[in-house]
Protein backbone atom coordinates (compact mmCIF):
# COMPACT_ATOMS: atom_id res chain seq x y z
CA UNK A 1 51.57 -20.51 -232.17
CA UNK A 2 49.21 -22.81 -234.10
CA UNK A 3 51.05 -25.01 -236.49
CA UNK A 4 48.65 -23.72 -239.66
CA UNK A 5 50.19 -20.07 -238.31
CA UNK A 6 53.50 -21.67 -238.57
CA UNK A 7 52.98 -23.41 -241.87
CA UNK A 8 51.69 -19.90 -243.48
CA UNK A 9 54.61 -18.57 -242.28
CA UNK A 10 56.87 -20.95 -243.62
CA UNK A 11 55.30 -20.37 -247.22
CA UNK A 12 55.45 -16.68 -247.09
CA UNK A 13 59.63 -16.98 -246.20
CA UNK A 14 59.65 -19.68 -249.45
CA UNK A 15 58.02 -17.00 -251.81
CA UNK A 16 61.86 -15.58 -253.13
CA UNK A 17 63.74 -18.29 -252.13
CA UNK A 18 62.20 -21.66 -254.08
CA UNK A 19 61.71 -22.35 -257.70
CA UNK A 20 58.20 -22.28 -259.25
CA UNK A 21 57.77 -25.61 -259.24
CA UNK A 22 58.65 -26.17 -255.65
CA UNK A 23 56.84 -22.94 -254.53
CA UNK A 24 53.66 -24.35 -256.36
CA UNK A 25 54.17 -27.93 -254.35
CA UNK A 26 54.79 -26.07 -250.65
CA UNK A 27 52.03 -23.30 -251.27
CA UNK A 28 49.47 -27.09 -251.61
CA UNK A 29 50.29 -27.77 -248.50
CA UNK A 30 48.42 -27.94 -245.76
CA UNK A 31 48.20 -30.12 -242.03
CA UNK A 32 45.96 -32.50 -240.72
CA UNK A 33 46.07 -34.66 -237.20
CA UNK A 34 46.55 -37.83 -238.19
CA UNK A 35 46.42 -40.65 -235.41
CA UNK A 36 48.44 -43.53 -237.54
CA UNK A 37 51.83 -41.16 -236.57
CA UNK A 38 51.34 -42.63 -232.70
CA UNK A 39 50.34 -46.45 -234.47
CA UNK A 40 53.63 -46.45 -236.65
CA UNK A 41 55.73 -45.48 -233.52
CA UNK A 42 54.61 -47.96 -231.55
CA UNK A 43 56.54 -50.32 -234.01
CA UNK A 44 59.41 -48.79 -233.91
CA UNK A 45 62.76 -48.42 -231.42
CA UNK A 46 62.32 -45.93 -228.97
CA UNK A 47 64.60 -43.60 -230.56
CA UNK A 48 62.60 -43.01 -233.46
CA UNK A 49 59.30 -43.20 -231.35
CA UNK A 50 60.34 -39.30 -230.43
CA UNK A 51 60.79 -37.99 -233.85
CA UNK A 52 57.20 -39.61 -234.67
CA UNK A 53 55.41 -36.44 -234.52
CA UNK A 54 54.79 -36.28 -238.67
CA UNK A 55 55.15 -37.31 -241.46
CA UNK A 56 54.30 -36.60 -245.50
CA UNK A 57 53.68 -39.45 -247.98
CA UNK A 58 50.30 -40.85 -246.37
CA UNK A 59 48.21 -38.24 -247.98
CA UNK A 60 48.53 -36.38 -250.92
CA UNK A 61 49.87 -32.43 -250.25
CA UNK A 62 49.52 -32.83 -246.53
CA UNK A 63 51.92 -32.83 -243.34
CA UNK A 64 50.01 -34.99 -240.79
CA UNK A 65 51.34 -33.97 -237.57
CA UNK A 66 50.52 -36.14 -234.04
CA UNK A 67 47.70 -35.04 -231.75
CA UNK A 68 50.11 -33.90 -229.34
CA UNK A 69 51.86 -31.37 -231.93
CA UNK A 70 50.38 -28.66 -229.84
CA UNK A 71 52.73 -29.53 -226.88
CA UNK A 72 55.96 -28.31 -228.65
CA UNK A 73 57.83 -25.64 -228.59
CA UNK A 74 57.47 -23.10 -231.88
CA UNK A 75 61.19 -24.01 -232.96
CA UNK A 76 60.52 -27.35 -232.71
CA UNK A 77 57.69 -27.42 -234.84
CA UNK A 78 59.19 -25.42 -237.21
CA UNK A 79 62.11 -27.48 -237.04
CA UNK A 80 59.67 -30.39 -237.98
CA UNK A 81 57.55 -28.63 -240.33
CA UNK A 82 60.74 -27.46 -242.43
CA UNK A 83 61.98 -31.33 -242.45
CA UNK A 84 58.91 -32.06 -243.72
CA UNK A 85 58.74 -29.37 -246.53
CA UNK A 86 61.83 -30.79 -247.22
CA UNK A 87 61.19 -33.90 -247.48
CA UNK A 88 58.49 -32.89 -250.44
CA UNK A 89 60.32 -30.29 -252.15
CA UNK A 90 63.69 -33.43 -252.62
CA UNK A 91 60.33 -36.02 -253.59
CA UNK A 92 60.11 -37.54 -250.72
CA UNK A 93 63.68 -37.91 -249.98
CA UNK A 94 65.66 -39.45 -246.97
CA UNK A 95 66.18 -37.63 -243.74
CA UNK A 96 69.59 -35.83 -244.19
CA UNK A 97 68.18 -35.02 -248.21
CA UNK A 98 65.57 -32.84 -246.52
CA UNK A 99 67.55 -31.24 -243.67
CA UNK A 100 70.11 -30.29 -246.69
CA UNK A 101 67.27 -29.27 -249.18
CA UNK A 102 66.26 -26.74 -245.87
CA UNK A 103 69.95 -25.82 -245.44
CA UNK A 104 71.04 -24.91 -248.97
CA UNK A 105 67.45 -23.51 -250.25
CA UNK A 106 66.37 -21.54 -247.05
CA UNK A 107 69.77 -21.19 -245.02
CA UNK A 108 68.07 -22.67 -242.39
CA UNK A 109 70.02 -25.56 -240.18
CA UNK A 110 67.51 -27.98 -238.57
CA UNK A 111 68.99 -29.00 -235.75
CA UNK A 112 68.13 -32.40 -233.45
CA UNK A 113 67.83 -32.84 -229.69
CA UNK A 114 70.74 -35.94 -229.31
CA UNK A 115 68.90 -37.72 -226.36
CA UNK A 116 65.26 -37.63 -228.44
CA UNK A 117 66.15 -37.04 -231.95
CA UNK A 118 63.63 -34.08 -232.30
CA UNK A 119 64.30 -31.93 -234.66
CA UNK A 120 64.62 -28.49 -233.89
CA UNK A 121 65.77 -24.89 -235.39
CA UNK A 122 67.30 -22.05 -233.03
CA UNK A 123 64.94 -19.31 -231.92
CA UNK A 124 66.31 -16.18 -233.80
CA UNK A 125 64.85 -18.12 -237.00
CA UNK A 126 61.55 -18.14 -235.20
CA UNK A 127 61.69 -14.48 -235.14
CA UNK A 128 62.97 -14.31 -239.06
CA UNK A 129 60.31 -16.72 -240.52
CA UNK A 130 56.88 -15.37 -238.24
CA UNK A 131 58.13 -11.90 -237.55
């Protein structure tokens, strides 16, 4: 699926579940490729190299995603895409804020990959959030 699919399908399941406010900041959204994802990596341990496939904060109401995004899995890049939603609906806030901001809001656990720290949600939410 392409990830703007998957991004229109996460704001459709946040309609009746988010507050105005937050609905108004996730509906903004949108995602670009960004190539500085790959450039920041390369700075950093090789554990967090694999979870550098986005990020939110560089430009104002987007998720830039890497130009390899396309190679995942749909419940991985949902699983990323939600962090990220999360990480703009708790104002930017640390890593477990915005897995718990997708946990208590949506009822949706993002899950990681131990060995590669990829963040991931189980397939029968792919189902419930694209139908």
């Amino acid at each position: 699926m392409r990830t703007e699919h998957l991004l229109g399908c996460i704001k459709k399941y946040c309609r009746n579940k988010v507050d105005d406010n937050t609905l108004h900041l996730i509906m903004a959204l949108r995602v670009k490729t960004c190539k500085d994802i790959k450039k920041s990596a390369g700075r950093r341990d090789t554990r967090e190299k694999a979870r550098m496939y986005s990020h939110v904060g560089h430009k104002p109401d987007v998720i830039c995603i890497a130009p390899d995004f396309s190679i995942l899995p749909a419940n991985c890049k949902l699983g990323i895409l939600l962090h990220e939603v999360g990480h703009i609906a708790t104002g930017l806030g640390n890593e477990p804020e915005a897995d718990l901001w997708v946990k208590d809001v949506l009822g949706i656990t993002v899950n990681y990959y131990s060995d590669l720290e990829l963040e991931y949600i189980n397939n029968n939410w792919v189902e419930e959030i694209c139908g």
